[in-house]
Protein backbone atom coordinates (compact mmCIF):
# COMPACT_ATOMS: atom_id res chain seq x y z
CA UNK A 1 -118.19 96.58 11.19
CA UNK A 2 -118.84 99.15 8.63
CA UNK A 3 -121.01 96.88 6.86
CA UNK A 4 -123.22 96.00 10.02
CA UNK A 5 -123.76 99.46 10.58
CA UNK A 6 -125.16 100.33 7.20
CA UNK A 7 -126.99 97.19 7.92
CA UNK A 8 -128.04 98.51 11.12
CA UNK A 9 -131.07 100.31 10.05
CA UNK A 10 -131.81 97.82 7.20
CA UNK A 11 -132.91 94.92 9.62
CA UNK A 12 -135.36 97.13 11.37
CA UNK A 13 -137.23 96.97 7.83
CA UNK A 14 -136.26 93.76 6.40
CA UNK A 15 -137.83 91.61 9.99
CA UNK A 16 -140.74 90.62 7.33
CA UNK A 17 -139.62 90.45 4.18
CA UNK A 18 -137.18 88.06 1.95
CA UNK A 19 -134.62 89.47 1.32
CA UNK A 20 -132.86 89.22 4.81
CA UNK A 21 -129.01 89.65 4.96
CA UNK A 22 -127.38 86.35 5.78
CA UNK A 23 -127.36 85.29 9.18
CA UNK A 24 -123.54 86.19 9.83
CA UNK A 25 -124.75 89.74 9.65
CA UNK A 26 -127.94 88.93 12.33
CA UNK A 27 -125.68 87.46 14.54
CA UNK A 28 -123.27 90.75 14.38
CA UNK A 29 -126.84 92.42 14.90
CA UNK A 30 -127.50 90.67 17.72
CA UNK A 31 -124.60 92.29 19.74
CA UNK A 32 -125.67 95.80 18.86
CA UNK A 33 -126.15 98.13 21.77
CA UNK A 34 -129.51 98.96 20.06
CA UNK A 35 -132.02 97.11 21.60
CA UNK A 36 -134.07 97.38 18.66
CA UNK A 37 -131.50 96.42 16.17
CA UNK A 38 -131.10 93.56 18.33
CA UNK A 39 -134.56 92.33 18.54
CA UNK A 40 -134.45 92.97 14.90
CA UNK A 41 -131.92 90.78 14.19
CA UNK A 42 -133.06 87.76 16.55
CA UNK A 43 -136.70 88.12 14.60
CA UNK A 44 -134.89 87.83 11.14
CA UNK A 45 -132.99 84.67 12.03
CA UNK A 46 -136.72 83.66 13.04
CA UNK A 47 -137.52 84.25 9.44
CA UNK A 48 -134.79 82.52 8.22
CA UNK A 49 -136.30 78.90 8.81
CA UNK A 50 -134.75 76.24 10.63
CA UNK A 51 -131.87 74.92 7.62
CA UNK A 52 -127.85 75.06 8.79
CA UNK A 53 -127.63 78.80 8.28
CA UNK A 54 -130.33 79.03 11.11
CA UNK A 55 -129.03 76.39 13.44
CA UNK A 56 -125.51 77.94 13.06
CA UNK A 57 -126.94 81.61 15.09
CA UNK A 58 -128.44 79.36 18.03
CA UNK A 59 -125.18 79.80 19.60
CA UNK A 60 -126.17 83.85 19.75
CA UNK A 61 -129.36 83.92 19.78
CA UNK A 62 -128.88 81.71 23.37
CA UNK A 63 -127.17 84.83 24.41
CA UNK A 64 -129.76 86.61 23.77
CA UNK A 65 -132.19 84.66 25.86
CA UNK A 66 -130.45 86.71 28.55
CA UNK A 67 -130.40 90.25 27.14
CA UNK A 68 -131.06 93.12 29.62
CA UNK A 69 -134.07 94.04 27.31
CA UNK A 70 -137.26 91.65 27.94
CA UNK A 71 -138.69 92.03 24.29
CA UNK A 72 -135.05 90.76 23.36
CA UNK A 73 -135.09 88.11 26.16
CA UNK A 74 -138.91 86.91 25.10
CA UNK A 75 -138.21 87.05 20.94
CA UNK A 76 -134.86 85.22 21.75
CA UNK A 77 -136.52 82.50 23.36
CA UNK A 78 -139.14 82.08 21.09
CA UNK A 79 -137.05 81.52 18.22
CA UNK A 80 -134.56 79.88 20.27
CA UNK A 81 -137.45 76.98 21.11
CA UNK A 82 -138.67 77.30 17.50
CA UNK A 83 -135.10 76.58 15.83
CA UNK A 84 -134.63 73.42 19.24
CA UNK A 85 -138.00 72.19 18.00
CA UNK A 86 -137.27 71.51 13.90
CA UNK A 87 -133.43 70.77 14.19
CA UNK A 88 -135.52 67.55 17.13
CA UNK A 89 -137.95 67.07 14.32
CA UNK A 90 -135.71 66.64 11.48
CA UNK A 91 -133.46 64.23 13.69
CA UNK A 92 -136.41 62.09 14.78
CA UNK A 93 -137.69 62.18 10.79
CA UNK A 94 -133.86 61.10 10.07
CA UNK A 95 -134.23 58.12 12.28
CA UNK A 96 -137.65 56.92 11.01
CA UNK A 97 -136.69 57.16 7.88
CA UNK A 98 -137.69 54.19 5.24
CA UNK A 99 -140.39 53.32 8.28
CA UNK A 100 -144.26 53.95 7.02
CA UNK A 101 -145.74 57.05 7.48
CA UNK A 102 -146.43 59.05 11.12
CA UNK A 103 -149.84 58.90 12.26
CA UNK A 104 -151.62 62.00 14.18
CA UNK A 105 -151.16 59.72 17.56
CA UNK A 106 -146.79 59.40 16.55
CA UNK A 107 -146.87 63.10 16.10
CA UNK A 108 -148.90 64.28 19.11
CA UNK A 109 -146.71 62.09 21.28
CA UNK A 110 -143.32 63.57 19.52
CA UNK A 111 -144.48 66.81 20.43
CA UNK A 112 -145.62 65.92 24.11
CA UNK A 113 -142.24 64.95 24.29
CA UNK A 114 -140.35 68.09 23.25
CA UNK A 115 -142.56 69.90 25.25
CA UNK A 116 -141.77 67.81 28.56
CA UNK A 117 -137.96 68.17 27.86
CA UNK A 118 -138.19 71.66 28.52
């Protein structure tokens, strides 16, 4: 706990840069009863990409969707459908793989579809 709060003030200034602290860390972050640390942490994971490490704060960042904070609620969804959307992608690449390549029309309808599953 000690080490999330020196952290605490860290992620406000770290949202858009590199050098993020790992995502164990966010996700402590995201449970803070600052609402900006929290928001802070949800945008980092954003900034994370969408690899394991990512995938493995959806969990919390879920929780977040219903934070009593709206800026928490909207970031938290934003990443939330950002992380849903590449983890579908790389699945659907996964299958197709050794197939030729996509065309525009593939990936136009790939997204159509995410987008009606909502």
């Amino acid at each position: 706990m000690a080490k999330l709060r020196k952290t605490r003030f860290d992620l406000v200034a770290r949202v858009d840069r590199t050098d993020l602290p790992p995502v164990e860390v966010l996700i402590a972050g995201m449970k803070d009863p600052d609402k900006a640390v929290r928001a802070s942490a949800v945008g980092a994971v954003g900034h994370v990409g969408a690899g394991a490490e990512a995938l493995a704060a959806l969990p919390a960042l879920r929780e977040r969707v219903k934070d009593e904070d709206p800026h928490v609620r909207q970031l938290a969804s934003l990443v939330v459908e950002r992380l849903e959307l590449w983890a579908n992608l790389d699945a659907w690449l996964a299958a197709r793989k050794g197939q030729a390549a996509l065309t525009r029309a593939e990936l136009e309808e790939f997204l159509r579809t995410m987008r009606d599953d909502r």
